[in-house]
C-alpha atoms as a PDB file:
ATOM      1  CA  UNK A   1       0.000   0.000   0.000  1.00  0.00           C
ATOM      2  CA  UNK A   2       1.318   3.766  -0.886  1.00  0.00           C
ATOM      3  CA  UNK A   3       1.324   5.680   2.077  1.00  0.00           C
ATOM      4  CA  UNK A   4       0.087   8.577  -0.440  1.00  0.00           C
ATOM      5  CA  UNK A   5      -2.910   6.559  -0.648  1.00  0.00           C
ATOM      6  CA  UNK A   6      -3.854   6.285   2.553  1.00  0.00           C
ATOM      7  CA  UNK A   7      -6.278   8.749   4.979  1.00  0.00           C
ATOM      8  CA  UNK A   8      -5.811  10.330   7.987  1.00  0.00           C
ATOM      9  CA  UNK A   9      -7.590   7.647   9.575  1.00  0.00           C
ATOM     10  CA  UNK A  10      -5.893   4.989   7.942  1.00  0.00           C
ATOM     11  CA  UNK A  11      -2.816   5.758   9.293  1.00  0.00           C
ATOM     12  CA  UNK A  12      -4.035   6.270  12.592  1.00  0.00           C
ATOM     13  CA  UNK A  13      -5.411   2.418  12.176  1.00  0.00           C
ATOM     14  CA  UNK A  14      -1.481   1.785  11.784  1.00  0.00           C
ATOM     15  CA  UNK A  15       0.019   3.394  14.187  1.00  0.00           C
ATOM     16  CA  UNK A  16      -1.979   2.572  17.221  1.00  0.00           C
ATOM     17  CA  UNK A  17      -2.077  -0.857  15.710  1.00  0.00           C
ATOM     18  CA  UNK A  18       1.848  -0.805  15.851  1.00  0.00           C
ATOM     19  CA  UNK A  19       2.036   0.488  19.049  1.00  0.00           C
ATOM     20  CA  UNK A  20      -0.326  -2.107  20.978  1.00  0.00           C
ATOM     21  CA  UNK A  21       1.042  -5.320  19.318  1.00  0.00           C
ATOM     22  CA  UNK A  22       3.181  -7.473  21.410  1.00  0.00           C
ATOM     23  CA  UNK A  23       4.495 -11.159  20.293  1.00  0.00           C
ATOM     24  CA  UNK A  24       1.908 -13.723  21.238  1.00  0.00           C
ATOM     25  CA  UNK A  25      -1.167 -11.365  20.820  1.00  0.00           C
ATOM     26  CA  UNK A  26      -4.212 -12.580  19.263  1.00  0.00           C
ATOM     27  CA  UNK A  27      -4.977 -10.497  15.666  1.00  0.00           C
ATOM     28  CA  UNK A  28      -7.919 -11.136  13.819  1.00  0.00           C
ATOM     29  CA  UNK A  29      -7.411  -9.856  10.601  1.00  0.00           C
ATOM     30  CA  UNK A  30      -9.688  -9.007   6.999  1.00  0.00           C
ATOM     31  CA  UNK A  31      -8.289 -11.210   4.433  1.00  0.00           C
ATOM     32  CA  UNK A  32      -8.817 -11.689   0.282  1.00  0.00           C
ATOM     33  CA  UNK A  33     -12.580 -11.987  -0.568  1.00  0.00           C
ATOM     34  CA  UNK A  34     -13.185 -10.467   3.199  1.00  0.00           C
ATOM     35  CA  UNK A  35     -12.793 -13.410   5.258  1.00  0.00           C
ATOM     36  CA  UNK A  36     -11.240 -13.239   8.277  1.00  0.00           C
ATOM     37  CA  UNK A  37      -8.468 -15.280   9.401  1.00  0.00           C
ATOM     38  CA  UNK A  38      -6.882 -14.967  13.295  1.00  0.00           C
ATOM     39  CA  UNK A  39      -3.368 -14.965  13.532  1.00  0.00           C
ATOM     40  CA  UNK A  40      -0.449 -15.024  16.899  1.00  0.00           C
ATOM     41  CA  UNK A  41       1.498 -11.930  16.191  1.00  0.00           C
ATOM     42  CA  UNK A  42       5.236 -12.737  16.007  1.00  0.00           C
ATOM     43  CA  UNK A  43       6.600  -9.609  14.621  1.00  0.00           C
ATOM     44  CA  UNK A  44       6.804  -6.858  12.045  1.00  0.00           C
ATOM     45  CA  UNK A  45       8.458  -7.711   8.716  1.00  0.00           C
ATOM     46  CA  UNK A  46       9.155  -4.155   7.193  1.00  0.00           C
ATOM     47  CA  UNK A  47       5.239  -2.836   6.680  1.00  0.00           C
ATOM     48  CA  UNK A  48       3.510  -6.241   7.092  1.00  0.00           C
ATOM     49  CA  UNK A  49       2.994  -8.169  10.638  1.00  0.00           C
ATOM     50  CA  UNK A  50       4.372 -11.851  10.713  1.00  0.00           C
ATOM     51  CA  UNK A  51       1.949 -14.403  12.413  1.00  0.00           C
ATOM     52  CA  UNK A  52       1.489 -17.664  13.319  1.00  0.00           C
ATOM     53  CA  UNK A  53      -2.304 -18.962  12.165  1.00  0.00           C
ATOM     54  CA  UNK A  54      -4.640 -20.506  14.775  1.00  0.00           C
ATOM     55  CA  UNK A  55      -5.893 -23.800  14.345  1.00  0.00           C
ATOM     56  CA  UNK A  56      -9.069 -22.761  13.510  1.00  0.00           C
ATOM     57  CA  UNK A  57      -7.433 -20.820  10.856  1.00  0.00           C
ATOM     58  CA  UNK A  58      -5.532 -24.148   9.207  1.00  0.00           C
ATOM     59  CA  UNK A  59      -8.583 -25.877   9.653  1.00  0.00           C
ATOM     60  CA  UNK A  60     -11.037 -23.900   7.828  1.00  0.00           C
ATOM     61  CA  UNK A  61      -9.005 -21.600   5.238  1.00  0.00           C
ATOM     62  CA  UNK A  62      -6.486 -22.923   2.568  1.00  0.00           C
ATOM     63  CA  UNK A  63      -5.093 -18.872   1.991  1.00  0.00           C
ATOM     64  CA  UNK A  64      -2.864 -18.250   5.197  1.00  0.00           C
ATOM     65  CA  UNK A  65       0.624 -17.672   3.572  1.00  0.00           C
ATOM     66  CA  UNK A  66      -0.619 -13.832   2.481  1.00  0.00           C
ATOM     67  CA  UNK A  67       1.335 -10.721   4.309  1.00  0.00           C
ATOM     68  CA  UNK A  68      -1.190  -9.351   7.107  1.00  0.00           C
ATOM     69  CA  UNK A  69      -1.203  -5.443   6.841  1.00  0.00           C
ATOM     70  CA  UNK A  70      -1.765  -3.443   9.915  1.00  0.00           C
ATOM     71  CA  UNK A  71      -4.683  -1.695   8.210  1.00  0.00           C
ATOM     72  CA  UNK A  72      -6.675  -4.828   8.106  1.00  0.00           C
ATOM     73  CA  UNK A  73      -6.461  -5.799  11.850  1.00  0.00           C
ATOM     74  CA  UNK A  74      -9.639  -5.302  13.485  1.00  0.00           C
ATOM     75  CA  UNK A  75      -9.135  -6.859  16.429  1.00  0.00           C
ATOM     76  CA  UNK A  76      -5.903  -7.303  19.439  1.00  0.00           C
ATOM     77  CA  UNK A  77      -6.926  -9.786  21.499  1.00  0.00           C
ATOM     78  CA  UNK A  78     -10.293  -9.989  20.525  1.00  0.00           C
ATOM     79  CA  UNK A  79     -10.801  -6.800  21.803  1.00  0.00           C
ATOM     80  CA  UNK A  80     -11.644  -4.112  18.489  1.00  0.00           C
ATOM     81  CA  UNK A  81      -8.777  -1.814  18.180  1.00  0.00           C
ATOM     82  CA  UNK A  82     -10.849   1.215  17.822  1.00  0.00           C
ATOM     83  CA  UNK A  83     -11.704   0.346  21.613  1.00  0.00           C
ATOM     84  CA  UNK A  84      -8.504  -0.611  22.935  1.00  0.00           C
ATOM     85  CA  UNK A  85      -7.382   2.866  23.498  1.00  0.00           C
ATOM     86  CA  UNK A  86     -10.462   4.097  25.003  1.00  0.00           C
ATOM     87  CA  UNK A  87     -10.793   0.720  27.031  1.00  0.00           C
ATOM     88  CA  UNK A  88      -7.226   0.795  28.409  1.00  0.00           C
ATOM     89  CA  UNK A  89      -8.508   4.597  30.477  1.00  0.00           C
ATOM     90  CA  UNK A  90     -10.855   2.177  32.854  1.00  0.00           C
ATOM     91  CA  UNK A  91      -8.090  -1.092  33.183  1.00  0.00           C
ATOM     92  CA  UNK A  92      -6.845  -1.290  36.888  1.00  0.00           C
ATOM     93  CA  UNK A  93      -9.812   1.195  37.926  1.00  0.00           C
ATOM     94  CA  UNK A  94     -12.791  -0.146  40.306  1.00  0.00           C
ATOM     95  CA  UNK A  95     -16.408   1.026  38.661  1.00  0.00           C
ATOM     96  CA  UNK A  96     -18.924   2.434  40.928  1.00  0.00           C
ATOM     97  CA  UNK A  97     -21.618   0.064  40.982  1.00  0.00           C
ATOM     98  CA  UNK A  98     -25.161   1.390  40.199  1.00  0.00           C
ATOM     99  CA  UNK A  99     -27.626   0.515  43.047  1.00  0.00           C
END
Protein backbone atom coordinates (compact mmCIF):
# COMPACT_ATOMS: atom_id res chain seq x y z
CA UNK A 1 0.00 0.00 0.00
CA UNK A 2 1.32 3.77 -0.89
CA UNK A 3 1.32 5.68 2.08
CA UNK A 4 0.09 8.58 -0.44
CA UNK A 5 -2.91 6.56 -0.65
CA UNK A 6 -3.85 6.28 2.55
CA UNK A 7 -6.28 8.75 4.98
CA UNK A 8 -5.81 10.33 7.99
CA UNK A 9 -7.59 7.65 9.57
CA UNK A 10 -5.89 4.99 7.94
CA UNK A 11 -2.82 5.76 9.29
CA UNK A 12 -4.04 6.27 12.59
CA UNK A 13 -5.41 2.42 12.18
CA UNK A 14 -1.48 1.78 11.78
CA UNK A 15 0.02 3.39 14.19
CA UNK A 16 -1.98 2.57 17.22
CA UNK A 17 -2.08 -0.86 15.71
CA UNK A 18 1.85 -0.80 15.85
CA UNK A 19 2.04 0.49 19.05
CA UNK A 20 -0.33 -2.11 20.98
CA UNK A 21 1.04 -5.32 19.32
CA UNK A 22 3.18 -7.47 21.41
CA UNK A 23 4.50 -11.16 20.29
CA UNK A 24 1.91 -13.72 21.24
CA UNK A 25 -1.17 -11.36 20.82
CA UNK A 26 -4.21 -12.58 19.26
CA UNK A 27 -4.98 -10.50 15.67
CA UNK A 28 -7.92 -11.14 13.82
CA UNK A 29 -7.41 -9.86 10.60
CA UNK A 30 -9.69 -9.01 7.00
CA UNK A 31 -8.29 -11.21 4.43
CA UNK A 32 -8.82 -11.69 0.28
CA UNK A 33 -12.58 -11.99 -0.57
CA UNK A 34 -13.19 -10.47 3.20
CA UNK A 35 -12.79 -13.41 5.26
CA UNK A 36 -11.24 -13.24 8.28
CA UNK A 37 -8.47 -15.28 9.40
CA UNK A 38 -6.88 -14.97 13.30
CA UNK A 39 -3.37 -14.96 13.53
CA UNK A 40 -0.45 -15.02 16.90
CA UNK A 41 1.50 -11.93 16.19
CA UNK A 42 5.24 -12.74 16.01
CA UNK A 43 6.60 -9.61 14.62
CA UNK A 44 6.80 -6.86 12.05
CA UNK A 45 8.46 -7.71 8.72
CA UNK A 46 9.15 -4.15 7.19
CA UNK A 47 5.24 -2.84 6.68
CA UNK A 48 3.51 -6.24 7.09
CA UNK A 49 2.99 -8.17 10.64
CA UNK A 50 4.37 -11.85 10.71
CA UNK A 51 1.95 -14.40 12.41
CA UNK A 52 1.49 -17.66 13.32
CA UNK A 53 -2.30 -18.96 12.17
CA UNK A 54 -4.64 -20.51 14.77
CA UNK A 55 -5.89 -23.80 14.35
CA UNK A 56 -9.07 -22.76 13.51
CA UNK A 57 -7.43 -20.82 10.86
CA UNK A 58 -5.53 -24.15 9.21
CA UNK A 59 -8.58 -25.88 9.65
CA UNK A 60 -11.04 -23.90 7.83
CA UNK A 61 -9.01 -21.60 5.24
CA UNK A 62 -6.49 -22.92 2.57
CA UNK A 63 -5.09 -18.87 1.99
CA UNK A 64 -2.86 -18.25 5.20
CA UNK A 65 0.62 -17.67 3.57
CA UNK A 66 -0.62 -13.83 2.48
CA UNK A 67 1.33 -10.72 4.31
CA UNK A 68 -1.19 -9.35 7.11
CA UNK A 69 -1.20 -5.44 6.84
CA UNK A 70 -1.77 -3.44 9.91
CA UNK A 71 -4.68 -1.69 8.21
CA UNK A 72 -6.68 -4.83 8.11
CA UNK A 73 -6.46 -5.80 11.85
CA UNK A 74 -9.64 -5.30 13.49
CA UNK A 75 -9.14 -6.86 16.43
CA UNK A 76 -5.90 -7.30 19.44
CA UNK A 77 -6.93 -9.79 21.50
CA UNK A 78 -10.29 -9.99 20.53
CA UNK A 79 -10.80 -6.80 21.80
CA UNK A 80 -11.64 -4.11 18.49
CA UNK A 81 -8.78 -1.81 18.18
CA UNK A 82 -10.85 1.22 17.82
CA UNK A 83 -11.70 0.35 21.61
CA UNK A 84 -8.50 -0.61 22.94
CA UNK A 85 -7.38 2.87 23.50
CA UNK A 86 -10.46 4.10 25.00
CA UNK A 87 -10.79 0.72 27.03
CA UNK A 88 -7.23 0.80 28.41
CA UNK A 89 -8.51 4.60 30.48
CA UNK A 90 -10.85 2.18 32.85
CA UNK A 91 -8.09 -1.09 33.18
CA UNK A 92 -6.85 -1.29 36.89
CA UNK A 93 -9.81 1.20 37.93
CA UNK A 94 -12.79 -0.15 40.31
CA UNK A 95 -16.41 1.03 38.66
CA UNK A 96 -18.92 2.43 40.93
CA UNK A 97 -21.62 0.06 40.98
CA UNK A 98 -25.16 1.39 40.20
CA UNK A 99 -27.63 0.52 43.05
Amino acid sequence: MNRNHLSVGDMEHIEEVKKILAPGDLITHKCCGDSIQEHYFIEFDGAYIVGKPTKETLKYSTDFGEPIHPLNVTHINREKVECIKFLDNFRGKKIAKQQ
